[in-house]
PDB file of N, CA and C in Angstrom:
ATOM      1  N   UNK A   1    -208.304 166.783 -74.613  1.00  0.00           N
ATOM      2  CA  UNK A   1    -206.894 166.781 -74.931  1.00  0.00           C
ATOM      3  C   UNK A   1    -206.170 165.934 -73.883  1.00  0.00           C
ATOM      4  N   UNK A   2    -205.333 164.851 -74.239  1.00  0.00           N
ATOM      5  CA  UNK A   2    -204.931 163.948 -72.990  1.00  0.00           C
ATOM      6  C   UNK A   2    -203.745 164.833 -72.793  1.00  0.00           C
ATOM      7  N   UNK A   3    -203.284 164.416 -71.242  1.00  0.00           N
ATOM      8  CA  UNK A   3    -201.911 164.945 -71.096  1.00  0.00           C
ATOM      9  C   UNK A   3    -200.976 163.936 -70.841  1.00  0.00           C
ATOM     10  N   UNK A   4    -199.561 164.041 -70.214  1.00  0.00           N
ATOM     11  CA  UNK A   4    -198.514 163.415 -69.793  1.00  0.00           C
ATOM     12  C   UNK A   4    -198.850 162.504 -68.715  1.00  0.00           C
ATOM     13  N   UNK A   5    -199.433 162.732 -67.946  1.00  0.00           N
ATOM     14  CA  UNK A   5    -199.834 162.612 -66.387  1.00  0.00           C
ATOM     15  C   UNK A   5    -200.096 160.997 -66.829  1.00  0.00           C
ATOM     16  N   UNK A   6    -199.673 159.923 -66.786  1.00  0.00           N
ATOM     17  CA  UNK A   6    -200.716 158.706 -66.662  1.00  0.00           C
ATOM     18  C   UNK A   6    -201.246 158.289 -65.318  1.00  0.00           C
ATOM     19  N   UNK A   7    -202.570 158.175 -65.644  1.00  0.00           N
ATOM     20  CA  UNK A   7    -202.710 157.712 -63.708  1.00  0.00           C
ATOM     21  C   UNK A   7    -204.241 156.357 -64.232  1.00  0.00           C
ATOM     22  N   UNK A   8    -204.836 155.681 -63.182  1.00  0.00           N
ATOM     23  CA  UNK A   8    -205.375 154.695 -63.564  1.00  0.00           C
ATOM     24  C   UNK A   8    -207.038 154.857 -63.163  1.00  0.00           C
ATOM     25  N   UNK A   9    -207.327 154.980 -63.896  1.00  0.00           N
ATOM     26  CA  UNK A   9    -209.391 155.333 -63.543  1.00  0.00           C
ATOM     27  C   UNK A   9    -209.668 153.946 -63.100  1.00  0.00           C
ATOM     28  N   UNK A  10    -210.234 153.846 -62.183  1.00  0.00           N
ATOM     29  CA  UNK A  10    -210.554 152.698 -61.408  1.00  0.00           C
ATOM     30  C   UNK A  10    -212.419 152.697 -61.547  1.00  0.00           C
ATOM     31  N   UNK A  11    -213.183 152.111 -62.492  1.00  0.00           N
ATOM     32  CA  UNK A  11    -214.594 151.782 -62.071  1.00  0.00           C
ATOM     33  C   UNK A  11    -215.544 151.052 -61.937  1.00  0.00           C
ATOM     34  N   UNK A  12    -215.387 149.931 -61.700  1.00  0.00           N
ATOM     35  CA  UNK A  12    -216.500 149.398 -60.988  1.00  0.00           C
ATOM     36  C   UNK A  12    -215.710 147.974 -60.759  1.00  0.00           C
ATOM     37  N   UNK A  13    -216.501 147.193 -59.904  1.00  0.00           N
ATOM     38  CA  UNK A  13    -215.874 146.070 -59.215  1.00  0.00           C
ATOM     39  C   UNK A  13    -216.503 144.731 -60.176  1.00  0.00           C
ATOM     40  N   UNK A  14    -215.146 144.168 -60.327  1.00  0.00           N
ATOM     41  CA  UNK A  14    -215.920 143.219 -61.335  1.00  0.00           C
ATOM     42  C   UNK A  14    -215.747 141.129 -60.406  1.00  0.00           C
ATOM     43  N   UNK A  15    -217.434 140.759 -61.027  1.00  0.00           N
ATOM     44  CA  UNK A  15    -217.927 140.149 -60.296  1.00  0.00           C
ATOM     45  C   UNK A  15    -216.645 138.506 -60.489  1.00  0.00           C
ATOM     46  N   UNK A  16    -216.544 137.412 -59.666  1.00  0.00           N
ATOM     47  CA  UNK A  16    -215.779 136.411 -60.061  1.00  0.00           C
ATOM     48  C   UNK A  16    -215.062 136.578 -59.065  1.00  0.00           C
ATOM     49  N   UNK A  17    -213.628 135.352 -59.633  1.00  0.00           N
ATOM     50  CA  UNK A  17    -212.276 135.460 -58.789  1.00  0.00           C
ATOM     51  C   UNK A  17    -211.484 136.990 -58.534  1.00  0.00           C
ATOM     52  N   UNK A  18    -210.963 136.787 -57.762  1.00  0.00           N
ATOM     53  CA  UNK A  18    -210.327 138.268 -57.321  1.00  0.00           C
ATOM     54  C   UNK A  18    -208.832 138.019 -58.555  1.00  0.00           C
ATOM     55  N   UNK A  19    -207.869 138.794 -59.480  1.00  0.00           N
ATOM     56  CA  UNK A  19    -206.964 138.447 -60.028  1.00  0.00           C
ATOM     57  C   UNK A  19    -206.024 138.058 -59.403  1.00  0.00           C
ATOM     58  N   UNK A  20    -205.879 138.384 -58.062  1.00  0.00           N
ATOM     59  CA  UNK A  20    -204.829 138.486 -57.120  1.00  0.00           C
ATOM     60  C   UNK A  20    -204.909 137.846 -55.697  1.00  0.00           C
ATOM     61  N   UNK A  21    -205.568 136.488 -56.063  1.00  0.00           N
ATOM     62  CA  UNK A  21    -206.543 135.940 -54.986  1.00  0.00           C
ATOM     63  C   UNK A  21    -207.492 136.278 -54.566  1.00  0.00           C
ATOM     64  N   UNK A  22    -207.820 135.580 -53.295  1.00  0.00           N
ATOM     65  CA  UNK A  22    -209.069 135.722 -52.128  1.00  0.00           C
ATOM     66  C   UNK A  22    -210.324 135.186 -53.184  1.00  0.00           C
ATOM     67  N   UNK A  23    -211.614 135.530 -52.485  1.00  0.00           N
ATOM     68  CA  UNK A  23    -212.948 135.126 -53.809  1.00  0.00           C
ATOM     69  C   UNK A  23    -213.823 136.204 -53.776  1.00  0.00           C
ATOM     70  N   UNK A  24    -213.325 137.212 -53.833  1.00  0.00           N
ATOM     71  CA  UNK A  24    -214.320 138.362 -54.247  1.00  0.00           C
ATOM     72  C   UNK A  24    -213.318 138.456 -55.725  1.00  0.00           C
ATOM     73  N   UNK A  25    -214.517 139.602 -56.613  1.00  0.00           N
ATOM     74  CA  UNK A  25    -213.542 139.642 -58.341  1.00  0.00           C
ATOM     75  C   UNK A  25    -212.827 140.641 -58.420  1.00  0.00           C
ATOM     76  N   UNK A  26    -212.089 141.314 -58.534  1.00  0.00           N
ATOM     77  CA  UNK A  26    -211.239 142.996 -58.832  1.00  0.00           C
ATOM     78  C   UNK A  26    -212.058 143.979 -59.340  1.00  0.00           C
ATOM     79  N   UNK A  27    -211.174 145.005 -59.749  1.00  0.00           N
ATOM     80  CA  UNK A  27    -211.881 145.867 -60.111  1.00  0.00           C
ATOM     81  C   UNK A  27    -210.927 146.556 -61.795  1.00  0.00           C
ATOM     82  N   UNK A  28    -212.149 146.404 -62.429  1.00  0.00           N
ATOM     83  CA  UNK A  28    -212.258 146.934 -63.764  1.00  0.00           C
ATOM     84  C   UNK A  28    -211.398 148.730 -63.469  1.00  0.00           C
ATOM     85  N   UNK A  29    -210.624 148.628 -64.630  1.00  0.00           N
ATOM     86  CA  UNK A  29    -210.085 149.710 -64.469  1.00  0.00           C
ATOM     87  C   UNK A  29    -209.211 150.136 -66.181  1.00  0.00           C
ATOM     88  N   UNK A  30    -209.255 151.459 -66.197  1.00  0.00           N
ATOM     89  CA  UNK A  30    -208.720 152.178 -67.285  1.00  0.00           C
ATOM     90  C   UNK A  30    -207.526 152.711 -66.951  1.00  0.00           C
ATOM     91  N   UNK A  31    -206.199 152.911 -67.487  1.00  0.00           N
ATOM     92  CA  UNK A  31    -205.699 154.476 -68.226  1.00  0.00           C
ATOM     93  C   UNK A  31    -205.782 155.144 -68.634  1.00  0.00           C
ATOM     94  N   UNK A  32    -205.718 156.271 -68.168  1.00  0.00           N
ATOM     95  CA  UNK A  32    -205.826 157.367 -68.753  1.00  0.00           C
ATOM     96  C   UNK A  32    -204.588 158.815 -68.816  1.00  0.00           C
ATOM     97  N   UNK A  33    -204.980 159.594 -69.587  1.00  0.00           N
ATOM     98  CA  UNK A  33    -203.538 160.526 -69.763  1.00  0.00           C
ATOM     99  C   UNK A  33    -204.212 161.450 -69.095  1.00  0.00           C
ATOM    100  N   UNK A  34    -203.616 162.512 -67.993  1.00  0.00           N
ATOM    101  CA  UNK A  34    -203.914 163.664 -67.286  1.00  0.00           C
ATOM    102  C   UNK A  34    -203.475 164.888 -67.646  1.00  0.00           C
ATOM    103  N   UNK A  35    -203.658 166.075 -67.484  1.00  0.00           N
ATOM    104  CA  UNK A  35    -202.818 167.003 -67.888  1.00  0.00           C
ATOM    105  C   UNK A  35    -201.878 167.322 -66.507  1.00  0.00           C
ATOM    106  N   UNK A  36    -200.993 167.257 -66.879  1.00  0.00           N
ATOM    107  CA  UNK A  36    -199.942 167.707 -65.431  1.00  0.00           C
ATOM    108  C   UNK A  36    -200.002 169.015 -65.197  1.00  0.00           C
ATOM    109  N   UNK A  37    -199.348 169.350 -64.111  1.00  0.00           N
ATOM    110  CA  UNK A  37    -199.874 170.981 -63.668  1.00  0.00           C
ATOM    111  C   UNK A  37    -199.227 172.058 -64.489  1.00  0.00           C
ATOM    112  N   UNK A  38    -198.018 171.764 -65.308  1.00  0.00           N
ATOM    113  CA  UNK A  38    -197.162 172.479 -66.138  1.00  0.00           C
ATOM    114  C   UNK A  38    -198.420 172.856 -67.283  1.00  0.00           C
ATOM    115  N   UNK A  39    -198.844 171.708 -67.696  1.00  0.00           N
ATOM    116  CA  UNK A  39    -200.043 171.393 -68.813  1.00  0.00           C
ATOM    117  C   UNK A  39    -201.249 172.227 -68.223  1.00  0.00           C
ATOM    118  N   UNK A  40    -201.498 172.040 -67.354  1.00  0.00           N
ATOM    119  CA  UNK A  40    -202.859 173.218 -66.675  1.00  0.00           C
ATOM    120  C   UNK A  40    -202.519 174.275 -66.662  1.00  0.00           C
ATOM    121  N   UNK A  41    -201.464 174.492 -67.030  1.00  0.00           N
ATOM    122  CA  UNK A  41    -200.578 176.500 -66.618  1.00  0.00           C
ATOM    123  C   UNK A  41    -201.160 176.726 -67.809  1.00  0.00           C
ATOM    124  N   UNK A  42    -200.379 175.736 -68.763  1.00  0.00           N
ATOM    125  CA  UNK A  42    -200.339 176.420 -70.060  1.00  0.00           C
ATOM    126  C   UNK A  42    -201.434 176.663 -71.023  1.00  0.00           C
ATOM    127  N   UNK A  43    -202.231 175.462 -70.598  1.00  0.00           N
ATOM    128  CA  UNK A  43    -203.476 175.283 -71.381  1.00  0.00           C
ATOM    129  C   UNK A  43    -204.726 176.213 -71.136  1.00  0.00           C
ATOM    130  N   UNK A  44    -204.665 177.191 -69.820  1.00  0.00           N
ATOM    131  CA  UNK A  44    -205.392 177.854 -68.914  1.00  0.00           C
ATOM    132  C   UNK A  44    -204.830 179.348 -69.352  1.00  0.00           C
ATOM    133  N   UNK A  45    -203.463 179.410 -69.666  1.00  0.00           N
ATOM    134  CA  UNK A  45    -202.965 180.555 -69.707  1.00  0.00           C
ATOM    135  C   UNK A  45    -203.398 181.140 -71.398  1.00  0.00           C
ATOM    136  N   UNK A  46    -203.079 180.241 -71.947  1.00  0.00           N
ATOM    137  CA  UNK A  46    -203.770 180.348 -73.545  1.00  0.00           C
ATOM    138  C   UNK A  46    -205.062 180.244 -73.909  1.00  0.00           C
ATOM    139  N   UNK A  47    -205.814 179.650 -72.874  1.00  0.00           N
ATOM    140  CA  UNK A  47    -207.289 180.420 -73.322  1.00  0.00           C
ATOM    141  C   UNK A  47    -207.710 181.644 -72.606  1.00  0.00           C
ATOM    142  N   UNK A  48    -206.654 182.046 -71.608  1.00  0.00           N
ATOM    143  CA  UNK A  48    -207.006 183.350 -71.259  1.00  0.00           C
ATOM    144  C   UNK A  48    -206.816 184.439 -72.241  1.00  0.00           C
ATOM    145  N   UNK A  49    -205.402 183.824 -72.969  1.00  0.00           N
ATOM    146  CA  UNK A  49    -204.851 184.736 -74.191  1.00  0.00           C
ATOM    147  C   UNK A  49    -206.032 184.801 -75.381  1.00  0.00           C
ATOM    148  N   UNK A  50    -206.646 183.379 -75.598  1.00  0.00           N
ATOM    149  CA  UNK A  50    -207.723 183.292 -76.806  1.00  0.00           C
ATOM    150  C   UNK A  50    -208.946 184.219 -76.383  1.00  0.00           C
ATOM    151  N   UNK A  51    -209.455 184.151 -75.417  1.00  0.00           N
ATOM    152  CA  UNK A  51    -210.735 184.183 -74.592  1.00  0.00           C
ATOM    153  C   UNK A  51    -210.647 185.806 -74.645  1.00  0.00           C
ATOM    154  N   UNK A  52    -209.434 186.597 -74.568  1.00  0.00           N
ATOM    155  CA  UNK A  52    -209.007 188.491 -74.542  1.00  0.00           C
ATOM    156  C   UNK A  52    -208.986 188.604 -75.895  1.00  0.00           C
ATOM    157  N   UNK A  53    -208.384 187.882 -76.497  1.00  0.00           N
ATOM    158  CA  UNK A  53    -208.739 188.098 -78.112  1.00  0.00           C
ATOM    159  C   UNK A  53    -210.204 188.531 -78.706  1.00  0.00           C
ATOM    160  N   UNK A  54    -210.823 187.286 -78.045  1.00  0.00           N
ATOM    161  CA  UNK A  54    -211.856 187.195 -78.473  1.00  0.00           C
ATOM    162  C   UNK A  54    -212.832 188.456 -78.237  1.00  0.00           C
ATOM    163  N   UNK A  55    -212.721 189.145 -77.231  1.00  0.00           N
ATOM    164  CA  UNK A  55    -213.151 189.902 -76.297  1.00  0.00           C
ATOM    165  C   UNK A  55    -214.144 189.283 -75.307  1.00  0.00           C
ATOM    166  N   UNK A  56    -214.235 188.196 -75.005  1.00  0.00           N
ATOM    167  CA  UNK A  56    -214.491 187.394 -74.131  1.00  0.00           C
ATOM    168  C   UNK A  56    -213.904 188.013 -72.647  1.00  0.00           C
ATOM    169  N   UNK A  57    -213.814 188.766 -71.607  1.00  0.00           N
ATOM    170  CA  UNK A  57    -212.893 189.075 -70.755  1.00  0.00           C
ATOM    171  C   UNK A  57    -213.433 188.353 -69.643  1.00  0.00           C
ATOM    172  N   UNK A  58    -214.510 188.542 -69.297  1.00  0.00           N
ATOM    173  CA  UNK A  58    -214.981 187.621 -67.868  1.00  0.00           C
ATOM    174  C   UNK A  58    -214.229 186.209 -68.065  1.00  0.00           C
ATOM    175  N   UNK A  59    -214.454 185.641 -68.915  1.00  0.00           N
ATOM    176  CA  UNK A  59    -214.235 184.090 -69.453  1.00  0.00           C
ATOM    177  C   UNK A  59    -212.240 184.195 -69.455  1.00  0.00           C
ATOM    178  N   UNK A  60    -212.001 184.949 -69.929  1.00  0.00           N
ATOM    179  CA  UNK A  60    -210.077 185.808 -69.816  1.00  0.00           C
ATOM    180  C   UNK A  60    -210.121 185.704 -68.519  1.00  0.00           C
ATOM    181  N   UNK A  61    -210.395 186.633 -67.859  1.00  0.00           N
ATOM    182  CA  UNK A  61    -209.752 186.694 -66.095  1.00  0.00           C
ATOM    183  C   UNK A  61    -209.920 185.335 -65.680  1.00  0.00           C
ATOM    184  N   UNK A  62    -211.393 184.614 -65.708  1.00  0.00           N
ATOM    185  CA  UNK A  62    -211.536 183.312 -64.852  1.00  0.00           C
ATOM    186  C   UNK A  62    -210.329 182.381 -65.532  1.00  0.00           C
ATOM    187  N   UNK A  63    -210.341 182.268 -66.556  1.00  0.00           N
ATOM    188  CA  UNK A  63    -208.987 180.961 -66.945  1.00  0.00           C
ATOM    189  C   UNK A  63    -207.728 181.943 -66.630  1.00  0.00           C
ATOM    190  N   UNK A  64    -207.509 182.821 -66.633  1.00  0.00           N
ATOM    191  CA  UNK A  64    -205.951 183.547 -66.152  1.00  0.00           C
ATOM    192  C   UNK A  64    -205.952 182.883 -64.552  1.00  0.00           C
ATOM    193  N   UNK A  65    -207.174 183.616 -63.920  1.00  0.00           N
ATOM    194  CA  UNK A  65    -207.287 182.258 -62.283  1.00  0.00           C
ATOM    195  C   UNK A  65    -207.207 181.275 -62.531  1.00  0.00           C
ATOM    196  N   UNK A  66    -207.580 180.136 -63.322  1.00  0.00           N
ATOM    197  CA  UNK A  66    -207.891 178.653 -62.741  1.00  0.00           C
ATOM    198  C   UNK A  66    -205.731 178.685 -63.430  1.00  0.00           C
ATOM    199  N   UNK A  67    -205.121 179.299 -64.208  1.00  0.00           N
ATOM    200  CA  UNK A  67    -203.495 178.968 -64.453  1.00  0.00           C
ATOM    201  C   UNK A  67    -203.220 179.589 -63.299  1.00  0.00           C
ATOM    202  N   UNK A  68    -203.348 180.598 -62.616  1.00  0.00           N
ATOM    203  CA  UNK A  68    -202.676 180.733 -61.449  1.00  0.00           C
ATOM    204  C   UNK A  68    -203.081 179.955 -60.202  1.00  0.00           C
ATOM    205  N   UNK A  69    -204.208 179.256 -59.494  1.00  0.00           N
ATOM    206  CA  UNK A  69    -204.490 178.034 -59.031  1.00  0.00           C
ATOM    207  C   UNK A  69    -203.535 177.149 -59.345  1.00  0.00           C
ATOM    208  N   UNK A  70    -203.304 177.035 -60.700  1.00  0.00           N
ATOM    209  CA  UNK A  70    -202.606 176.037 -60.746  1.00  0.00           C
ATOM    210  C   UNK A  70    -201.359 176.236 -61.128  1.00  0.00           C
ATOM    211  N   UNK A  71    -200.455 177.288 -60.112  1.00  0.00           N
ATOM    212  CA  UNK A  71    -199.188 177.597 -59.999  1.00  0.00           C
ATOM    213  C   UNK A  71    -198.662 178.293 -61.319  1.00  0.00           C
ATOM    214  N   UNK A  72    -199.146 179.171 -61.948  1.00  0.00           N
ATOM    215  CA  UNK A  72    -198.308 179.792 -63.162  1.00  0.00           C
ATOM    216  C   UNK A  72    -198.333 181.090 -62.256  1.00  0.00           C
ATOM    217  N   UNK A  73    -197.078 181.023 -62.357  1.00  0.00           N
ATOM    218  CA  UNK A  73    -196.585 182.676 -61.479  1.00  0.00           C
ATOM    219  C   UNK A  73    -195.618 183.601 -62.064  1.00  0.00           C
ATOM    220  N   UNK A  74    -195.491 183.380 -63.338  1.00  0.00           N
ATOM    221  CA  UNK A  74    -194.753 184.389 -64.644  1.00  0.00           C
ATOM    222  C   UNK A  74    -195.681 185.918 -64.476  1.00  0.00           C
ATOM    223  N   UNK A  75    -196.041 186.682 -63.563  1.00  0.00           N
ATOM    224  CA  UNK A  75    -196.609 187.786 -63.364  1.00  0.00           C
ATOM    225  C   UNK A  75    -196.043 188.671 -64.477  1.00  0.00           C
ATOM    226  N   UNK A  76    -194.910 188.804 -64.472  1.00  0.00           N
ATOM    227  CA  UNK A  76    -194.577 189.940 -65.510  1.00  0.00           C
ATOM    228  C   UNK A  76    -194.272 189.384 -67.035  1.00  0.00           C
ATOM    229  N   UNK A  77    -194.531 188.122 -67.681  1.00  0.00           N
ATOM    230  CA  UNK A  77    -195.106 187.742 -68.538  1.00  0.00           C
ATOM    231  C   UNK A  77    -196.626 187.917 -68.720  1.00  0.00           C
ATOM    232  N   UNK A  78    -197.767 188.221 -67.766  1.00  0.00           N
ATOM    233  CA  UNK A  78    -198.973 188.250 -67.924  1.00  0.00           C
ATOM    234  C   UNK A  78    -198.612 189.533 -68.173  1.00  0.00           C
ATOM    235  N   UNK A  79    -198.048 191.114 -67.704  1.00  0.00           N
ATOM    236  CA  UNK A  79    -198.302 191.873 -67.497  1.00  0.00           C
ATOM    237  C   UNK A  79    -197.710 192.887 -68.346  1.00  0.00           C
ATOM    238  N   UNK A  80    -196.839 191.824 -69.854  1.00  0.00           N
ATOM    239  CA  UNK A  80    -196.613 192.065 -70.974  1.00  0.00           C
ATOM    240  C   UNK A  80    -196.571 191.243 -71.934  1.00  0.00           C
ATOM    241  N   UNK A  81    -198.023 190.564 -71.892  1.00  0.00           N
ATOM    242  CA  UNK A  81    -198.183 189.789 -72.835  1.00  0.00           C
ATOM    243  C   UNK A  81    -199.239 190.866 -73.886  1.00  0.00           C
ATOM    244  N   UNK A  82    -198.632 190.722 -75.391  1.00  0.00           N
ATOM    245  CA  UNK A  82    -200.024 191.948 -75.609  1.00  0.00           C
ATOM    246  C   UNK A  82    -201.233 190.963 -76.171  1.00  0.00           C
ATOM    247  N   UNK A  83    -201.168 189.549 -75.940  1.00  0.00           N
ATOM    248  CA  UNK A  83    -202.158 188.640 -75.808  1.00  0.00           C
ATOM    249  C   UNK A  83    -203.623 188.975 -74.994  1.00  0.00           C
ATOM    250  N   UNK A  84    -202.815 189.593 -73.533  1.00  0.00           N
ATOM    251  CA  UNK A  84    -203.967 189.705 -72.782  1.00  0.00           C
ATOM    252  C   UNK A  84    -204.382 191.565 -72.227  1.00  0.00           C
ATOM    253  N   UNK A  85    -203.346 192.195 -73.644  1.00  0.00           N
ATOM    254  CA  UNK A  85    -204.250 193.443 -73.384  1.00  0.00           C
ATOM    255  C   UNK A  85    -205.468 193.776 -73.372  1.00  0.00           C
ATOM    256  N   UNK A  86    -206.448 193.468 -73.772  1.00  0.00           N
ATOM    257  CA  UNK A  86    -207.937 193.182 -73.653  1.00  0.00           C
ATOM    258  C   UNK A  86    -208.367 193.676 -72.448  1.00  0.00           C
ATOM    259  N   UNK A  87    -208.042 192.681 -71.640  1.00  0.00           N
ATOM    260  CA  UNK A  87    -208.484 192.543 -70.090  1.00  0.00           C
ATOM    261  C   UNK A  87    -207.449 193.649 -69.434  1.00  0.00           C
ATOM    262  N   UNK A  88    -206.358 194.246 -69.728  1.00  0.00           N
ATOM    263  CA  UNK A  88    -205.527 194.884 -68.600  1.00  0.00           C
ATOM    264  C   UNK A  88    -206.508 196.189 -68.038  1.00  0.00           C
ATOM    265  N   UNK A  89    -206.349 196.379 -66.984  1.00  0.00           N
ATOM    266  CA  UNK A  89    -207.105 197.808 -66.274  1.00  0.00           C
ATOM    267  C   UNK A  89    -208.617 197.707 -66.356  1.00  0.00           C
ATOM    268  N   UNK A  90    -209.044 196.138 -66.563  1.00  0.00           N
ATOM    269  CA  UNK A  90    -210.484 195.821 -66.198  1.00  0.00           C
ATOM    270  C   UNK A  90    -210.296 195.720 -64.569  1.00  0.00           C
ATOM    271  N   UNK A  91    -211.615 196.153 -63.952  1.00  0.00           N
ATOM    272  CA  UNK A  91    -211.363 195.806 -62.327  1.00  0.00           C
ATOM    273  C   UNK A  91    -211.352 193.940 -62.411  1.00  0.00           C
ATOM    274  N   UNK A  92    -211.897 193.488 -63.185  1.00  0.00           N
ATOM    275  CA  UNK A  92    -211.643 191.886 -62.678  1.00  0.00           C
ATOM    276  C   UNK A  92    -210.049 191.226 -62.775  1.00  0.00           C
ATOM    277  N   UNK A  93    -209.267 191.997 -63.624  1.00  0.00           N
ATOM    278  CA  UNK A  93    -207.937 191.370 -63.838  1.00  0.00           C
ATOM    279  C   UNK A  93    -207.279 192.299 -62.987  1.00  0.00           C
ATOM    280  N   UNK A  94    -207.369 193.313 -62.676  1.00  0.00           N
ATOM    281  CA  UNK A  94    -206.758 194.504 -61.623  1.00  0.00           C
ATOM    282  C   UNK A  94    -206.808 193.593 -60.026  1.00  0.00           C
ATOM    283  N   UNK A  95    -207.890 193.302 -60.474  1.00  0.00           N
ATOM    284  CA  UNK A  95    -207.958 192.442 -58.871  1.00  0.00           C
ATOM    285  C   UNK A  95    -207.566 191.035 -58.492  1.00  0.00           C
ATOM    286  N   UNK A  96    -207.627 190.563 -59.733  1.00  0.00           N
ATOM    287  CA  UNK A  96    -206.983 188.959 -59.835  1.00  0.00           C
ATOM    288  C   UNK A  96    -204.860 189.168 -59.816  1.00  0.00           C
ATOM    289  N   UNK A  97    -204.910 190.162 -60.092  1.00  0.00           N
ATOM    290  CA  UNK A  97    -203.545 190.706 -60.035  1.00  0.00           C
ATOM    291  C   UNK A  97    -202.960 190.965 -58.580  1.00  0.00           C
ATOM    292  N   UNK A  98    -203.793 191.956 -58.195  1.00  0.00           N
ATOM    293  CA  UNK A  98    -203.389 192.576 -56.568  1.00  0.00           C
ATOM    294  C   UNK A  98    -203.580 191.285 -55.512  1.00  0.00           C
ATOM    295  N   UNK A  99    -204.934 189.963 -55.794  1.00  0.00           N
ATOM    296  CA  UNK A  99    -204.406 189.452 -55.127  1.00  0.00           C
ATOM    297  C   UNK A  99    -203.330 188.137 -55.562  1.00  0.00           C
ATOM    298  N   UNK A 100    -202.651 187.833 -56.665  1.00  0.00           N
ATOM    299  CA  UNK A 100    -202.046 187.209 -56.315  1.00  0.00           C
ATOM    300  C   UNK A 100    -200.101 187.683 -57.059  1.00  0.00           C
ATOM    301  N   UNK A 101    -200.206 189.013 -57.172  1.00  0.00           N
ATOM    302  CA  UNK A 101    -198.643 189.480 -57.546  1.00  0.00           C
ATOM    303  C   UNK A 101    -199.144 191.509 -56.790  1.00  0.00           C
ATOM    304  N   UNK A 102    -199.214 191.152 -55.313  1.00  0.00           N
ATOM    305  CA  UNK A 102    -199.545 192.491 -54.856  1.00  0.00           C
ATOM    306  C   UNK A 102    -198.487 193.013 -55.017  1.00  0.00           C
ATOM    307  N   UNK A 103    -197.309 192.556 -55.665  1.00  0.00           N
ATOM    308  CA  UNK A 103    -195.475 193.647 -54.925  1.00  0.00           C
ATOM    309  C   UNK A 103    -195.838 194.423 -56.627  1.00  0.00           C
ATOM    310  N   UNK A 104    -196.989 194.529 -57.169  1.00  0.00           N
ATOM    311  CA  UNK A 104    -196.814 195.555 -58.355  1.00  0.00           C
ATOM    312  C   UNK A 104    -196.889 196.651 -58.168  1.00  0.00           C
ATOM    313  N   UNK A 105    -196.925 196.733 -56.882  1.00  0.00           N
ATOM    314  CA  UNK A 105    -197.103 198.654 -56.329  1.00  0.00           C
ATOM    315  C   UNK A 105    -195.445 199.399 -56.694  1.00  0.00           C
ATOM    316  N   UNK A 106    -194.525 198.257 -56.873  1.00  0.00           N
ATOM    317  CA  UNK A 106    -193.491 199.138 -57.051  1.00  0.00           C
ATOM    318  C   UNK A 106    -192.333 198.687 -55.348  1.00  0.00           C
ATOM    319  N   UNK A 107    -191.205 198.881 -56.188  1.00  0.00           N
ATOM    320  CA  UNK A 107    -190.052 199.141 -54.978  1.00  0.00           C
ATOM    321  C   UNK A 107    -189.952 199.348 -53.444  1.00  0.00           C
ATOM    322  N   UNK A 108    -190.485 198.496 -52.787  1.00  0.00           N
ATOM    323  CA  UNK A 108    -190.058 198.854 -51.096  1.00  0.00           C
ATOM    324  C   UNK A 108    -189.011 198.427 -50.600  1.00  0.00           C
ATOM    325  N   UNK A 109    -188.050 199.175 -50.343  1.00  0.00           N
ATOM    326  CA  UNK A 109    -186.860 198.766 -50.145  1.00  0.00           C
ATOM    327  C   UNK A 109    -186.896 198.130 -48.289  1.00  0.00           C
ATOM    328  N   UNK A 110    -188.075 198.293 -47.496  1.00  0.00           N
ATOM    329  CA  UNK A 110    -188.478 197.888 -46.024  1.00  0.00           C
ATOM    330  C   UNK A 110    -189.282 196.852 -45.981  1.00  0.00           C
ATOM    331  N   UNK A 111    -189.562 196.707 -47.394  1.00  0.00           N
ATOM    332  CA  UNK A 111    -190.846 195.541 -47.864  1.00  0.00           C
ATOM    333  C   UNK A 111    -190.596 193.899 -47.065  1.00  0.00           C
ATOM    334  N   UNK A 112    -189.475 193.651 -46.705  1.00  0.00           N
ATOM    335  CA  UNK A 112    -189.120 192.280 -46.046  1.00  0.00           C
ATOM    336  C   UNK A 112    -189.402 192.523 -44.571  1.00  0.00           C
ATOM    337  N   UNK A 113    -188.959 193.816 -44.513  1.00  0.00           N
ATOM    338  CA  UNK A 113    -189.462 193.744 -43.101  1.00  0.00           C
ATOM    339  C   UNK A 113    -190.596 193.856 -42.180  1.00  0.00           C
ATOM    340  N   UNK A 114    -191.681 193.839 -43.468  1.00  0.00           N
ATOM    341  CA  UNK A 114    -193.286 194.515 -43.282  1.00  0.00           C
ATOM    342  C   UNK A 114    -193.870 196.040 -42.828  1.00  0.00           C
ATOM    343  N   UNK A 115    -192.585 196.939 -43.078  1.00  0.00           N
ATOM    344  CA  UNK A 115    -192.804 198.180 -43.000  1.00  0.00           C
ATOM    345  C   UNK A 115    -193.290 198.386 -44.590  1.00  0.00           C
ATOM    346  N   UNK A 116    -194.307 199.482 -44.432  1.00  0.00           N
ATOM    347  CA  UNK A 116    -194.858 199.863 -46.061  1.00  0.00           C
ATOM    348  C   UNK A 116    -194.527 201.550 -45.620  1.00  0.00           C
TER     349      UNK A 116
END
């Protein structure tokens, strides 16, 4: 699936004049479309949703990680999506949770100050 991202695949050095002077030849190179990181949230976050459907859950938690790696931090969208009820109160998503949205313990009103 291409994304937004254009960036330039650079591979192999091609033999001749350089395009841009000197006498070595340039280098052969492509475009290509990337997925941008918005595009990795989303695309990661929906096969976590497909993957819990499926009852796939190992394969669910790991892509719910590789969207949070890659900055999707809607915690309380994961944590009412009924997409990814499947997986909720498995220890692998319990723990992919605590470590990266630990304030689900609830209300500390000392919590800034690192009193628990």
């Amino acid at each position: 699936m291409p994304g937004s991202r254009m960036d330039v695949l650079r591979k192999q050095s091609v033999p001749g004049p350089s395009p841009v002077g000197g006498s070595k030849g340039g280098t052969d190179s492509t475009t290509i479309l990337e997925l941008d990181e918005f595009e990795l949230q989303a695309a990661n976050y929906n096969m976590a949703c497909a993957s819990a459907q499926l009852g796939l859950l190992n394969e669910a938690v790991e892509y719910l990680r590789v969207a949070f790696e890659n900055g999707f931090d809607n915690y309380s969208t994961v944590r009412g999506d009924p997409d990814i009820d499947p997986i909720k109160g498995t220890a692998g998503f319990d723990k992919l949770m605590e470590e990266y949205d630990p304030k689900k313990k609830g209300f500390n009103p000392f919590g800034f100050l690192g009193m628990s």
